[in-house]
C-alpha atoms as a PDB file:
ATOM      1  CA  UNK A   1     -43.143   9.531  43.035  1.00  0.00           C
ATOM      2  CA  UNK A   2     -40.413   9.431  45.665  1.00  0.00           C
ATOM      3  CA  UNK A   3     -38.467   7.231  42.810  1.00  0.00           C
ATOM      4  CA  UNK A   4     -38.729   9.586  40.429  1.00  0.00           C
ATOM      5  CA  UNK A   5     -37.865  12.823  42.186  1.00  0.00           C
ATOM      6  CA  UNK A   6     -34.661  11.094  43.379  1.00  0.00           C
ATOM      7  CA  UNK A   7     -33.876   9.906  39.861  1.00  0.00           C
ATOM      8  CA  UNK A   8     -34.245  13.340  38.445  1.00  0.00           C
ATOM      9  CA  UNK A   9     -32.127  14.666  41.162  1.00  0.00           C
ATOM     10  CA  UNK A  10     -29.264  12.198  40.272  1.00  0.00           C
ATOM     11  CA  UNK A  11     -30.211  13.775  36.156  1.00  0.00           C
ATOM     12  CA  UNK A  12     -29.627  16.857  37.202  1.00  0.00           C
ATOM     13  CA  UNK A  13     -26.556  16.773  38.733  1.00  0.00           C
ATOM     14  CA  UNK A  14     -25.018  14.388  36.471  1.00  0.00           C
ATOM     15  CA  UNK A  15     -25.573  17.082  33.875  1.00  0.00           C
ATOM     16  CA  UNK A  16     -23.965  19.944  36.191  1.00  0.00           C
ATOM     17  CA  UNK A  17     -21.160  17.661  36.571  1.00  0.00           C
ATOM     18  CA  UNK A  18     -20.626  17.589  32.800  1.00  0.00           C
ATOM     19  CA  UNK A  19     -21.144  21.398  32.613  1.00  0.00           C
ATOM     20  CA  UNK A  20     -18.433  21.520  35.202  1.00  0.00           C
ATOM     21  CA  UNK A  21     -15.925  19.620  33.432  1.00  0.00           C
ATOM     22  CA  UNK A  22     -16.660  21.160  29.675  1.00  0.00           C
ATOM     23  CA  UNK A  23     -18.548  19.032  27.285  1.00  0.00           C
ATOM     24  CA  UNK A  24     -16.736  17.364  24.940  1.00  0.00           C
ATOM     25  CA  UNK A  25     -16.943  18.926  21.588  1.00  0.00           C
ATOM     26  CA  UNK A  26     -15.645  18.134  17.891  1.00  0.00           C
ATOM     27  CA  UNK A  27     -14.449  20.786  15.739  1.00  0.00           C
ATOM     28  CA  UNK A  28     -13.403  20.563  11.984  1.00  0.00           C
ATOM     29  CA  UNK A  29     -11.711  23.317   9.216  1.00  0.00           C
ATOM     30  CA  UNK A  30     -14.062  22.956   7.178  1.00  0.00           C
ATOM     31  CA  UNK A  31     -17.779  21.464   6.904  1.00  0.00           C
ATOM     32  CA  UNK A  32     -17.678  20.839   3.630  1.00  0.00           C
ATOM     33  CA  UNK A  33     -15.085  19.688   0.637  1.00  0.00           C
ATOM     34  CA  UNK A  34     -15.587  20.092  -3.189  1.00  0.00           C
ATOM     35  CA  UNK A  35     -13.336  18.053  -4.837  1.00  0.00           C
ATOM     36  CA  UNK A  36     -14.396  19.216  -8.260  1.00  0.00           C
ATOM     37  CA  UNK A  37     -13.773  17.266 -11.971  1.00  0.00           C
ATOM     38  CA  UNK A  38     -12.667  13.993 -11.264  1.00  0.00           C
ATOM     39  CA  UNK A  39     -11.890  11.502 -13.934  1.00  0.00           C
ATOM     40  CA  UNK A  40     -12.917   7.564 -12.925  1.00  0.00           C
ATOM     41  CA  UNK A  41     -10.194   5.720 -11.132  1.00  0.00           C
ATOM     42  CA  UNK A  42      -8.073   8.902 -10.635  1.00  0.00           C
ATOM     43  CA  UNK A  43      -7.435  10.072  -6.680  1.00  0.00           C
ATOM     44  CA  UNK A  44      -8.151  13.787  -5.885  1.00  0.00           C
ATOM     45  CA  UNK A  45      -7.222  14.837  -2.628  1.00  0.00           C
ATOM     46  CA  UNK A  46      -8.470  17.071   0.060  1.00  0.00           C
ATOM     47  CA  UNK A  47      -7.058  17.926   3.458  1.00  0.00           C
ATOM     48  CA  UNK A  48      -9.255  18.683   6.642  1.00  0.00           C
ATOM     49  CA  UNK A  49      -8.266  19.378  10.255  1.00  0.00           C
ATOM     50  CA  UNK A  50     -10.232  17.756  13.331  1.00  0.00           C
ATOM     51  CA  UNK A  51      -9.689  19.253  16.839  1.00  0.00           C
ATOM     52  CA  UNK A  52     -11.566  18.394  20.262  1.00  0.00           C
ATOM     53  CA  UNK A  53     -11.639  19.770  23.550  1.00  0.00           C
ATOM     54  CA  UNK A  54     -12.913  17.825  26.850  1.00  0.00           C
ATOM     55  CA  UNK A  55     -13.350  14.566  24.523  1.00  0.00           C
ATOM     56  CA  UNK A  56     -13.212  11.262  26.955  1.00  0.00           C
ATOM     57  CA  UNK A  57     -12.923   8.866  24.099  1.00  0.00           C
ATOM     58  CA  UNK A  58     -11.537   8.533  20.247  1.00  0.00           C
ATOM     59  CA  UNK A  59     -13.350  10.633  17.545  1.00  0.00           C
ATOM     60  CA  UNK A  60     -14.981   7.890  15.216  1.00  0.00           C
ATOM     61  CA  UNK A  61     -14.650   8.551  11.348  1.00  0.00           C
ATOM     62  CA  UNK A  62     -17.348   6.646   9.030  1.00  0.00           C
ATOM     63  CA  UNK A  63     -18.688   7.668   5.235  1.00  0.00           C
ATOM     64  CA  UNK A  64     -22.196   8.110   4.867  1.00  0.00           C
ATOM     65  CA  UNK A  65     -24.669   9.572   1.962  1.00  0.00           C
ATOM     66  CA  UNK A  66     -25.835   8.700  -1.211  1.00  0.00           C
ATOM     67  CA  UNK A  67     -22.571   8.017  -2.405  1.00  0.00           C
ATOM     68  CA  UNK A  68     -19.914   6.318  -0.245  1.00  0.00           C
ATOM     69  CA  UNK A  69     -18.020   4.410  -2.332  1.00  0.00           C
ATOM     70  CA  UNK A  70     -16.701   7.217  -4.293  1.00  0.00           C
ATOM     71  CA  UNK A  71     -14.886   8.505  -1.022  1.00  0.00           C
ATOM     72  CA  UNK A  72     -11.742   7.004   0.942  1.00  0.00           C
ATOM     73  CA  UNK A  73     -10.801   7.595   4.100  1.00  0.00           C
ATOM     74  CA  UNK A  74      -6.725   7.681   3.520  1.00  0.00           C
ATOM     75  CA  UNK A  75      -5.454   8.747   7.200  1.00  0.00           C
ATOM     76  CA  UNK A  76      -6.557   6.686  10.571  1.00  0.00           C
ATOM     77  CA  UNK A  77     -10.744   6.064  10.649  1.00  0.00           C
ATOM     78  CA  UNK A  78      -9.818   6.709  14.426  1.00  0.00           C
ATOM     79  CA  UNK A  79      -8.682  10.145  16.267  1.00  0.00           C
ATOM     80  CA  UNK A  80      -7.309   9.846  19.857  1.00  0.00           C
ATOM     81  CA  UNK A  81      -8.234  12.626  22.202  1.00  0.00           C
ATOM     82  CA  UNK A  82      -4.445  13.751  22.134  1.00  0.00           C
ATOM     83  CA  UNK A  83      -4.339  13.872  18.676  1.00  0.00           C
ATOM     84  CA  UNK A  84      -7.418  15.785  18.646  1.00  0.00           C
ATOM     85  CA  UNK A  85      -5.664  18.570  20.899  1.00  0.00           C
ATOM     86  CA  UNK A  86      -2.983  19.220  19.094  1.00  0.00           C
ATOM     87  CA  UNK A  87      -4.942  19.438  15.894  1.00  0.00           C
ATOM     88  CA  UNK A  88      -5.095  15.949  13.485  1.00  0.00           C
ATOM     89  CA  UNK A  89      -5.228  16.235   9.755  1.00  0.00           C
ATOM     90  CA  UNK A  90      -7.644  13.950   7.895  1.00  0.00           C
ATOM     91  CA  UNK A  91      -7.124  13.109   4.183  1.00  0.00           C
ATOM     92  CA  UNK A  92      -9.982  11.872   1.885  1.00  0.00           C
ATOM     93  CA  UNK A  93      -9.432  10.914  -1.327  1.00  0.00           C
ATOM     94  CA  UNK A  94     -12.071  11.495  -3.919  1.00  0.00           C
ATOM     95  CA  UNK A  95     -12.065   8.151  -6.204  1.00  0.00           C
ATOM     96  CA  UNK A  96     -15.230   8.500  -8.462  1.00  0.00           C
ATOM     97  CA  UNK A  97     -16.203   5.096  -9.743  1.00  0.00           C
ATOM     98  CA  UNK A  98     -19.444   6.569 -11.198  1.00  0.00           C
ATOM     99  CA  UNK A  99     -20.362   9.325 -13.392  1.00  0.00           C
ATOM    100  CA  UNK A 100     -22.327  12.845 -12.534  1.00  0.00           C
ATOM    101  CA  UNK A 101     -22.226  14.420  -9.539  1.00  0.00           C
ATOM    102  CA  UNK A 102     -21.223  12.203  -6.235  1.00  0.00           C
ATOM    103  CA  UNK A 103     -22.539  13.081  -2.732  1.00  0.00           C
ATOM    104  CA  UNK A 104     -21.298  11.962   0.774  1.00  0.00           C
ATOM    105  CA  UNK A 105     -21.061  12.879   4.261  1.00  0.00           C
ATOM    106  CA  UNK A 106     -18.087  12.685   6.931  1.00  0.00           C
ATOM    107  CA  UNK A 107     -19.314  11.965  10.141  1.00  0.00           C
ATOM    108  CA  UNK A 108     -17.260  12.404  12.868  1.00  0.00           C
ATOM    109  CA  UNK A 109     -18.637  11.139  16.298  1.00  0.00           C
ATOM    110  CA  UNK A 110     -17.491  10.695  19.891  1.00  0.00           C
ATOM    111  CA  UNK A 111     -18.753   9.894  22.783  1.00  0.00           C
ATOM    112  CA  UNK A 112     -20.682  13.019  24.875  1.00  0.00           C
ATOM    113  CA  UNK A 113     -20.130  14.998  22.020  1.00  0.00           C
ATOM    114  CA  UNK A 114     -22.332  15.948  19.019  1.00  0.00           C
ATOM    115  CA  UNK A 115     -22.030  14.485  15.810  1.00  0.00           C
ATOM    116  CA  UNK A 116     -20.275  16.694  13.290  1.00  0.00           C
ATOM    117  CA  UNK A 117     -20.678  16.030   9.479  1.00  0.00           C
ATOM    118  CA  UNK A 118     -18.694  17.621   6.740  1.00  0.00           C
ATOM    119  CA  UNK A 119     -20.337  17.332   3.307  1.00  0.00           C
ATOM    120  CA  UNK A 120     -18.282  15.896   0.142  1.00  0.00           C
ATOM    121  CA  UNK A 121     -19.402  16.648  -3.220  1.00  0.00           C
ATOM    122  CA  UNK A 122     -16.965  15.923  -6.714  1.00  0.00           C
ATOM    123  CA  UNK A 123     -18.561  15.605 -10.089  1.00  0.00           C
ATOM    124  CA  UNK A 124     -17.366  12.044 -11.614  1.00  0.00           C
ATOM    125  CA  UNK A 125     -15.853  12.388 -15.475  1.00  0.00           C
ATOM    126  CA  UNK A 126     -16.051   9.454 -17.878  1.00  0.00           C
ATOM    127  CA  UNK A 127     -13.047   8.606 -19.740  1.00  0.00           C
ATOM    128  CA  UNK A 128     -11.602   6.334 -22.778  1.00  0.00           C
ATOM    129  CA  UNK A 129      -8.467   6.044 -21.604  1.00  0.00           C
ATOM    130  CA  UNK A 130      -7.246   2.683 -20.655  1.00  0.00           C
ATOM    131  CA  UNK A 131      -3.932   0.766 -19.510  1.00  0.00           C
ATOM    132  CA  UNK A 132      -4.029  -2.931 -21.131  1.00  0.00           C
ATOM    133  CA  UNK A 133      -0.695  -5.111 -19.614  1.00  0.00           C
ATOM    134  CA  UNK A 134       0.562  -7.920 -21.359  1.00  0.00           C
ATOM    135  CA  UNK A 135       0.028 -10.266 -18.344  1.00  0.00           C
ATOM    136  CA  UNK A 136      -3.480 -10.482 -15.895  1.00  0.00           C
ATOM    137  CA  UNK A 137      -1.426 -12.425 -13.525  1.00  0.00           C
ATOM    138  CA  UNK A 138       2.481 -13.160 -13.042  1.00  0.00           C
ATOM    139  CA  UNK A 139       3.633 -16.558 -11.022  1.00  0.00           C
ATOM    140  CA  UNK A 140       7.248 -16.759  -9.870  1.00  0.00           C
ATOM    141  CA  UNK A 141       9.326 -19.867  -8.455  1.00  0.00           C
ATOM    142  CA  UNK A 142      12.517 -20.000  -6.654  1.00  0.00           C
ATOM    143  CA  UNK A 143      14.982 -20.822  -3.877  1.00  0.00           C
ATOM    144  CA  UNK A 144      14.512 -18.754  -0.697  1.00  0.00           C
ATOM    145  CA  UNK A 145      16.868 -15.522  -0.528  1.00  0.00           C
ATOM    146  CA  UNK A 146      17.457 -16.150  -4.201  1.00  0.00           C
ATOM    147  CA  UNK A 147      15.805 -13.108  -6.388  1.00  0.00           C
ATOM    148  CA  UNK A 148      14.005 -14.090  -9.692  1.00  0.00           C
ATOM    149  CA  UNK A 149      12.890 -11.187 -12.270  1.00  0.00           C
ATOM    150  CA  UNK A 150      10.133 -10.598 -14.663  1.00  0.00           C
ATOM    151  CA  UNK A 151       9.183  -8.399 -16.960  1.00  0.00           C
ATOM    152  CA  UNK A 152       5.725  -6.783 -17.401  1.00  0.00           C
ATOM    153  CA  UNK A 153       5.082  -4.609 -20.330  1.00  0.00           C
ATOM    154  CA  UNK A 154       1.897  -1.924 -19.701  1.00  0.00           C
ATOM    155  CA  UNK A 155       0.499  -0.661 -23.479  1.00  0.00           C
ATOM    156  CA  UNK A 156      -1.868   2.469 -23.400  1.00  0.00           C
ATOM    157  CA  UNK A 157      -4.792   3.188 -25.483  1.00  0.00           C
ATOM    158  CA  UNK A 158      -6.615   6.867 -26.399  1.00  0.00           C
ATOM    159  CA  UNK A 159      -3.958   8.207 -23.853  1.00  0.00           C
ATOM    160  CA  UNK A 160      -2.218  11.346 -23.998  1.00  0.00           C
ATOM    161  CA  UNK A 161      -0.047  11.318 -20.647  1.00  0.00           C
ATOM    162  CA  UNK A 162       3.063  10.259 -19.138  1.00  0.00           C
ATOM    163  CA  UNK A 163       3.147   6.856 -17.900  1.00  0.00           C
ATOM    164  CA  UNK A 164       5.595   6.553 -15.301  1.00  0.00           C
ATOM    165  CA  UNK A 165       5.905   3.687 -12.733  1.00  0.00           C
ATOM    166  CA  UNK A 166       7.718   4.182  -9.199  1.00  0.00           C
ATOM    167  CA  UNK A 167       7.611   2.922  -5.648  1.00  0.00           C
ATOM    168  CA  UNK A 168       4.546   5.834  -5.279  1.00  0.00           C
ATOM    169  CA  UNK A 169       3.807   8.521  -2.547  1.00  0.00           C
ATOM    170  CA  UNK A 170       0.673  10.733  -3.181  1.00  0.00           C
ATOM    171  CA  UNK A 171       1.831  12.625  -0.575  1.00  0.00           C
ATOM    172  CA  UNK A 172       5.253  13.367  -1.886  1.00  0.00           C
ATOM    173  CA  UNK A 173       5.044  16.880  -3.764  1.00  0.00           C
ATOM    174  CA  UNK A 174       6.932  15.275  -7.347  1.00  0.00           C
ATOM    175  CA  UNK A 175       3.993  13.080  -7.618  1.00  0.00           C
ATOM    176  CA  UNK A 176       1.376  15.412  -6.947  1.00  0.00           C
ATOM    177  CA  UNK A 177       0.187  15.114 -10.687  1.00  0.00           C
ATOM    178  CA  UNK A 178       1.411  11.439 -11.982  1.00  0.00           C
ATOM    179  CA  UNK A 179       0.670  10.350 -14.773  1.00  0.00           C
ATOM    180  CA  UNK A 180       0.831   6.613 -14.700  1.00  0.00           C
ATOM    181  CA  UNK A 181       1.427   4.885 -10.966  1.00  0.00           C
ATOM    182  CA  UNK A 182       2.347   1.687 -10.519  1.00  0.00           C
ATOM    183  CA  UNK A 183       2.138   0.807  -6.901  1.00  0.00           C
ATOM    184  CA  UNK A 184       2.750  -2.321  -4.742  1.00  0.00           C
ATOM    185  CA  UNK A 185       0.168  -3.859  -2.310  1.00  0.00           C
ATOM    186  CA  UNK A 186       0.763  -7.564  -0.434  1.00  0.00           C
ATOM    187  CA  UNK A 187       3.743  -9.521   0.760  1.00  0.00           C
ATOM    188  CA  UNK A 188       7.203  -7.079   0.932  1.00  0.00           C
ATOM    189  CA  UNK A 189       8.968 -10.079  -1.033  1.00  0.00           C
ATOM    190  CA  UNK A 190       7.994  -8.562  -4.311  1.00  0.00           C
ATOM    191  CA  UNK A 191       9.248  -5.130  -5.369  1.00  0.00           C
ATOM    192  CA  UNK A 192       9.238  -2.922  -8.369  1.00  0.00           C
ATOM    193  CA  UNK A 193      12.507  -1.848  -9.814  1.00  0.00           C
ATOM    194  CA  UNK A 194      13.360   1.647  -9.992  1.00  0.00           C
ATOM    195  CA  UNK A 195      11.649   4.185 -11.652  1.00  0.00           C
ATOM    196  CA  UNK A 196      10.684   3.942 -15.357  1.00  0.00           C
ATOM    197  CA  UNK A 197       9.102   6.921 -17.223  1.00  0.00           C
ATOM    198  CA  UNK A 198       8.003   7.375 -20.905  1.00  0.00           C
ATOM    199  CA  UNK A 199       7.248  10.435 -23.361  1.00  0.00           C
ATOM    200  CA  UNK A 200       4.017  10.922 -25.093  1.00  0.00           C
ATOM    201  CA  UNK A 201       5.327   9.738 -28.128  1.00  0.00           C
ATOM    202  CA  UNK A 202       5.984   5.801 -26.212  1.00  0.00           C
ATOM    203  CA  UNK A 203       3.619   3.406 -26.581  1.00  0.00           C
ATOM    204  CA  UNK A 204       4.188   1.110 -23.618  1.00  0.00           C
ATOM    205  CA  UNK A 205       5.756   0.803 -20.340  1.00  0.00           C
ATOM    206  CA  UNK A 206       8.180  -1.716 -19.288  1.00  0.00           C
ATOM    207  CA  UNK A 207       8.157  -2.723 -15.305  1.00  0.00           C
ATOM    208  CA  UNK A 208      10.434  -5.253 -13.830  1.00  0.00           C
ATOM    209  CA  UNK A 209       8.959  -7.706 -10.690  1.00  0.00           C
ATOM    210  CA  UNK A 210      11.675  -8.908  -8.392  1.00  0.00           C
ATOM    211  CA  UNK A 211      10.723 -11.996  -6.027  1.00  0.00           C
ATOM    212  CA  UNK A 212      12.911 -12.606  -3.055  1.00  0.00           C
ATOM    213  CA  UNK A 213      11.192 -14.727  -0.966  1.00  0.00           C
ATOM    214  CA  UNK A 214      12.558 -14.717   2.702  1.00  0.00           C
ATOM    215  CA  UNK A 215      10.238 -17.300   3.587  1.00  0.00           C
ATOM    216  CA  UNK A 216       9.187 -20.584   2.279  1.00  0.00           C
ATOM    217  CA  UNK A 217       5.954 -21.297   0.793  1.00  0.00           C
ATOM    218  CA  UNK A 218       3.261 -18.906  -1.234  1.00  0.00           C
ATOM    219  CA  UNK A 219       3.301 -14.989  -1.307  1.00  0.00           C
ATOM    220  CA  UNK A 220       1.076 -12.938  -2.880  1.00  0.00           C
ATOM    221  CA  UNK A 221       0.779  -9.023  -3.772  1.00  0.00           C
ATOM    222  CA  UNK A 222      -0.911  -6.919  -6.531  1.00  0.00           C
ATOM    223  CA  UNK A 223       0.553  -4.367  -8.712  1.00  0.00           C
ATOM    224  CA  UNK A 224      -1.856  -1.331  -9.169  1.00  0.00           C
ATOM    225  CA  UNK A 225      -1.519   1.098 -11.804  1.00  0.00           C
ATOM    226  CA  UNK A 226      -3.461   4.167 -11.709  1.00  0.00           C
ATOM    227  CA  UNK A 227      -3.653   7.236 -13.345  1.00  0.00           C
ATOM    228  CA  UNK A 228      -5.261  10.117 -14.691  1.00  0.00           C
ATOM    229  CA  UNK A 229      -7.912  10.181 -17.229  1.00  0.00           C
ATOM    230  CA  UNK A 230      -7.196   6.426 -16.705  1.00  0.00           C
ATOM    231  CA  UNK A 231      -9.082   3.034 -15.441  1.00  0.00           C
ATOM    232  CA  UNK A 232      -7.265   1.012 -12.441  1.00  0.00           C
ATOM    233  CA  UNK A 233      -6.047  -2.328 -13.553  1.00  0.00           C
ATOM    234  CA  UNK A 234      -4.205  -4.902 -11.005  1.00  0.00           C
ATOM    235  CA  UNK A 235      -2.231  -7.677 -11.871  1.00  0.00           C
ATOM    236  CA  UNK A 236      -1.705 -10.654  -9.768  1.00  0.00           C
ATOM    237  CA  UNK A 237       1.394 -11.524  -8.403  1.00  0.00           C
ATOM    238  CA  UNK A 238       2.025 -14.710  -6.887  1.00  0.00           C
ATOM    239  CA  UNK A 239       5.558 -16.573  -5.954  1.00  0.00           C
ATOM    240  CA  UNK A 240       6.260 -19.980  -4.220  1.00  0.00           C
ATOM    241  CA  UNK A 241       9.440 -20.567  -2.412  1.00  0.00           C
ATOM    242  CA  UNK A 242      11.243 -23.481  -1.685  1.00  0.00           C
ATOM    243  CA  UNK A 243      14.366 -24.337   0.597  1.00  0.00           C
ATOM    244  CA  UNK A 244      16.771 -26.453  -1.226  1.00  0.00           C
ATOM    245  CA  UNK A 245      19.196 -28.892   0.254  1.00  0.00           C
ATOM    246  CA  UNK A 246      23.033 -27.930   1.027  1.00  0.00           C
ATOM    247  CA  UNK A 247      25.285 -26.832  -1.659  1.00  0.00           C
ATOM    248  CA  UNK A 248      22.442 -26.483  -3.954  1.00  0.00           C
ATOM    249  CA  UNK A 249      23.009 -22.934  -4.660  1.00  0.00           C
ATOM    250  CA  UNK A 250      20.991 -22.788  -7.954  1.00  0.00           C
ATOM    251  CA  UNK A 251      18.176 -24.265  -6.604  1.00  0.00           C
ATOM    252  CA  UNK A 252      17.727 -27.393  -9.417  1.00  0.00           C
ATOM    253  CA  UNK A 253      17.750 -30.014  -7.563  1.00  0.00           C
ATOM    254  CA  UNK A 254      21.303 -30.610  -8.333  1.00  0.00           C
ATOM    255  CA  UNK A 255      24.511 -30.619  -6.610  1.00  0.00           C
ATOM    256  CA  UNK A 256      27.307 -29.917 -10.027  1.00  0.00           C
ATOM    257  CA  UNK A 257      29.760 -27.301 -11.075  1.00  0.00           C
ATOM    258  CA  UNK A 258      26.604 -24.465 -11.795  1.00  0.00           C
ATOM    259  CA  UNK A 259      26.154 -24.464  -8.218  1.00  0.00           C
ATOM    260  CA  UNK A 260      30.086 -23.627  -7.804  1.00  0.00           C
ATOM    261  CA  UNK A 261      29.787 -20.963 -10.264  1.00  0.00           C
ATOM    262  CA  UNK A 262      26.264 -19.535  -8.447  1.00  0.00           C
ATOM    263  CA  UNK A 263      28.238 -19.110  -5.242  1.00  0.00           C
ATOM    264  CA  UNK A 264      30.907 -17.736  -6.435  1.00  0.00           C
ATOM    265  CA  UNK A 265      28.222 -14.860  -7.852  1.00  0.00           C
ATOM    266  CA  UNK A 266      26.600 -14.746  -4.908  1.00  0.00           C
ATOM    267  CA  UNK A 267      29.638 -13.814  -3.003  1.00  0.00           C
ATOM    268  CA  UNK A 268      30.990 -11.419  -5.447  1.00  0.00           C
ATOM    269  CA  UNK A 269      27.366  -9.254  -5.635  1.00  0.00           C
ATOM    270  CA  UNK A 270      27.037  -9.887  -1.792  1.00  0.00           C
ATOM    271  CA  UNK A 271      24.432  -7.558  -0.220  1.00  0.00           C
ATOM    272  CA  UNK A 272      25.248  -6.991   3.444  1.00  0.00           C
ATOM    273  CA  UNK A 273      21.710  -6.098   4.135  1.00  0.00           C
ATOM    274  CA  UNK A 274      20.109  -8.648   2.582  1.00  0.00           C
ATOM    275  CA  UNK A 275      22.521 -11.363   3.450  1.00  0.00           C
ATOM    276  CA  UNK A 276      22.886 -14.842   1.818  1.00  0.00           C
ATOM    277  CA  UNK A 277      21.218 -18.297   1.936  1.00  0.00           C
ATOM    278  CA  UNK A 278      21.612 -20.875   4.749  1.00  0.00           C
ATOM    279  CA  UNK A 279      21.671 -23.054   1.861  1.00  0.00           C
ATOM    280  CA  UNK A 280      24.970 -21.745   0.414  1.00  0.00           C
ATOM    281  CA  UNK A 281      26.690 -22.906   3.640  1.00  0.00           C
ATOM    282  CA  UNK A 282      28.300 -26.475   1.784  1.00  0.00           C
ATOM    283  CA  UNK A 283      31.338 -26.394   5.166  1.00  0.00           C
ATOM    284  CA  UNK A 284      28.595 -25.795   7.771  1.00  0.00           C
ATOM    285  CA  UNK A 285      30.627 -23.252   9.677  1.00  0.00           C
ATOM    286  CA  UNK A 286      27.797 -21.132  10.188  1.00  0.00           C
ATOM    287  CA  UNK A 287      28.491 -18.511   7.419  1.00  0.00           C
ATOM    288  CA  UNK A 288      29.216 -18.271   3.694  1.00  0.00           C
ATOM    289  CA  UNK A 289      32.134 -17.442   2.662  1.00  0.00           C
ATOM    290  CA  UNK A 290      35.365 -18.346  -0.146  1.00  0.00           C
ATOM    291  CA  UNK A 291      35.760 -21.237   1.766  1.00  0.00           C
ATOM    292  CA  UNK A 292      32.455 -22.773   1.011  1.00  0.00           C
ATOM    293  CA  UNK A 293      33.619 -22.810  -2.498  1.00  0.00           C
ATOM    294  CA  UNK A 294      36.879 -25.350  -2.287  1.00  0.00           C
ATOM    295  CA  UNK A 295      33.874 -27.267   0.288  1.00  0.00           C
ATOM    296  CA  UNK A 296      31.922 -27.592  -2.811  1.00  0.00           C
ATOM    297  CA  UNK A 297      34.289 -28.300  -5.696  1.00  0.00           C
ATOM    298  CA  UNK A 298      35.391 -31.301  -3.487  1.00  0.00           C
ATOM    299  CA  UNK A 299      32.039 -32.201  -3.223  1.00  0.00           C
ATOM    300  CA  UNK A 300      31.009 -31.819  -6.909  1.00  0.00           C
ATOM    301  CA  UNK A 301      34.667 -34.280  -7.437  1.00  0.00           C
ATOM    302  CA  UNK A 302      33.694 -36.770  -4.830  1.00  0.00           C
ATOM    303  CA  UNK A 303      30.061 -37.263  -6.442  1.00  0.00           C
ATOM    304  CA  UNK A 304      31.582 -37.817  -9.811  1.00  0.00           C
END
């Protein structure tokens, strides 16, 4: 009996301690978000605003309900307690993959403090419109530091849009509404070139892949293109890079007058921020330059 008085002592002033310092609580702009009409594969956004007061750990973010996977949890799953002060803004992104209406739940959780759940609801949209590219999968070779290109042609089918392609922020206010989106995910030695946009009245979209490995061996990334009233499709990106020997500046395998003539393009289109290849070096002084040049044409000579 003693035990037990002395442990409900300790309970009770445990709890006044808490009361003392302010439980921690979670607070939220909203508790719950319609995201309306949303066509399959097409991202609607909605913005809410998590706050916390006395919180002695991060707020927790997880997805439950009947329908998860139509949900995505596009800013940090994780709130710090500072953060939480000041006032953090969550985006979710509304991503139907199935039809009818979709259900979930936001809970938002931290230790001491009660759970809060915000309810999601968007009604998922069939559609028939569909991006077919010419290629599933692209695979690129070449010297490292040297840039290869490739062209990917994206046709449309029972679609009525823009397509446009672009290195792609949903959050930027001129893509609010795209179109067509061709993003970027994997290894930064790909990249998309520019921005390409087409009327109505095109049929097809032409992207061009650059590969610059700065690294030897595999590298992989996915193009995405998304859009509305439009399926997701990736393609499959995938370049190999190799380090050649001295003076070969075209990468063959070869050491001949094409190399001379490479280097001499590579100088005259230098990039200062991207810089040139080790491999370009045929003195060895330590950097390329014209001199590397007359270094090579007496080497091409003294092979021959």
């Amino acid at each position: 009996m003693r035990k037990i008085v002395l442990l409900t002592v300790l309970n009770i002033c445990a709890a006044l301690a808490i009361v003392a310092q302010g439980a921690p609580q979670i607070m939220v702009s909203a508790t719950s978000l319609d995201f309306g009409d949303g066509y399959n594969g097409y991202n609607e956004y909605r913005t809410l605003v998590v706050s916390g007061i006395d919180l002695t750990d991060d707020i927790n973010l997880s997805l439950q309900g009947n329908s998860p996977i139509d949900y995505i949890i596009k800013s940090s799953k994780t709130i710090t307690p500072e953060q939480a002060a000041e006032g953090a803004e969550v985006v979710i992104s509304f991503y139907p993959m199935n039809e009818g209406m979709r259900w979930a739940t936001l809970v938002l959780s931290s230790p001491g403090a009660q759970d809060v759940k915000v309810t999601l609801k968007g009604n998922g949209i069939k559609t028939s419109a569909f991006l077919i590219p010419d290629q599933e999968s692209m695979s690129f070779e070449t010297a490292v530091m040297r840039p290869v290109f490739k062209r990917l042609v994206v046709h449309r089918r029972d679609f009525d849009g823009w397509l446009a392609a672009a290195p792609f922020d949903p959050f930027d206010p001129v893509y609010l509404n795209p179109r067509i989106s061709a993003t970027l995910q994997g290894d930064c030695d790909f990249s998309l070139m520019g921005i390409t946009m087409c009327r109505p009245a095109a049929d097809s979209l032409v992207l061009i892949v650059r590969y610059r490995p700065l690294t030897v061996g595999t590298h992989t990334a996915q193009i995405i293109l998304t859009g509305y009233k439009a399926h997701p499709v990736t393609v499959d990106l995938e370049g190999t890079a190799f380090m050649p020997e001295t003076g070969d500046v075209d990468g063959d395998g070869e050491i001949n007058i094409m190399d001379v003539t490479s280097l001499v393009d590579l100088l005259i289109n230098l990039d200062e921020e991207e810089g040139l290849p080790p491999y370009a070096d045929a003195d060895d002084d330590g950097e390329v330059s014209v001199g590397d040049i007359t270094r090579l044409i007496d080497n091409v000579l003294t092979a021959r």
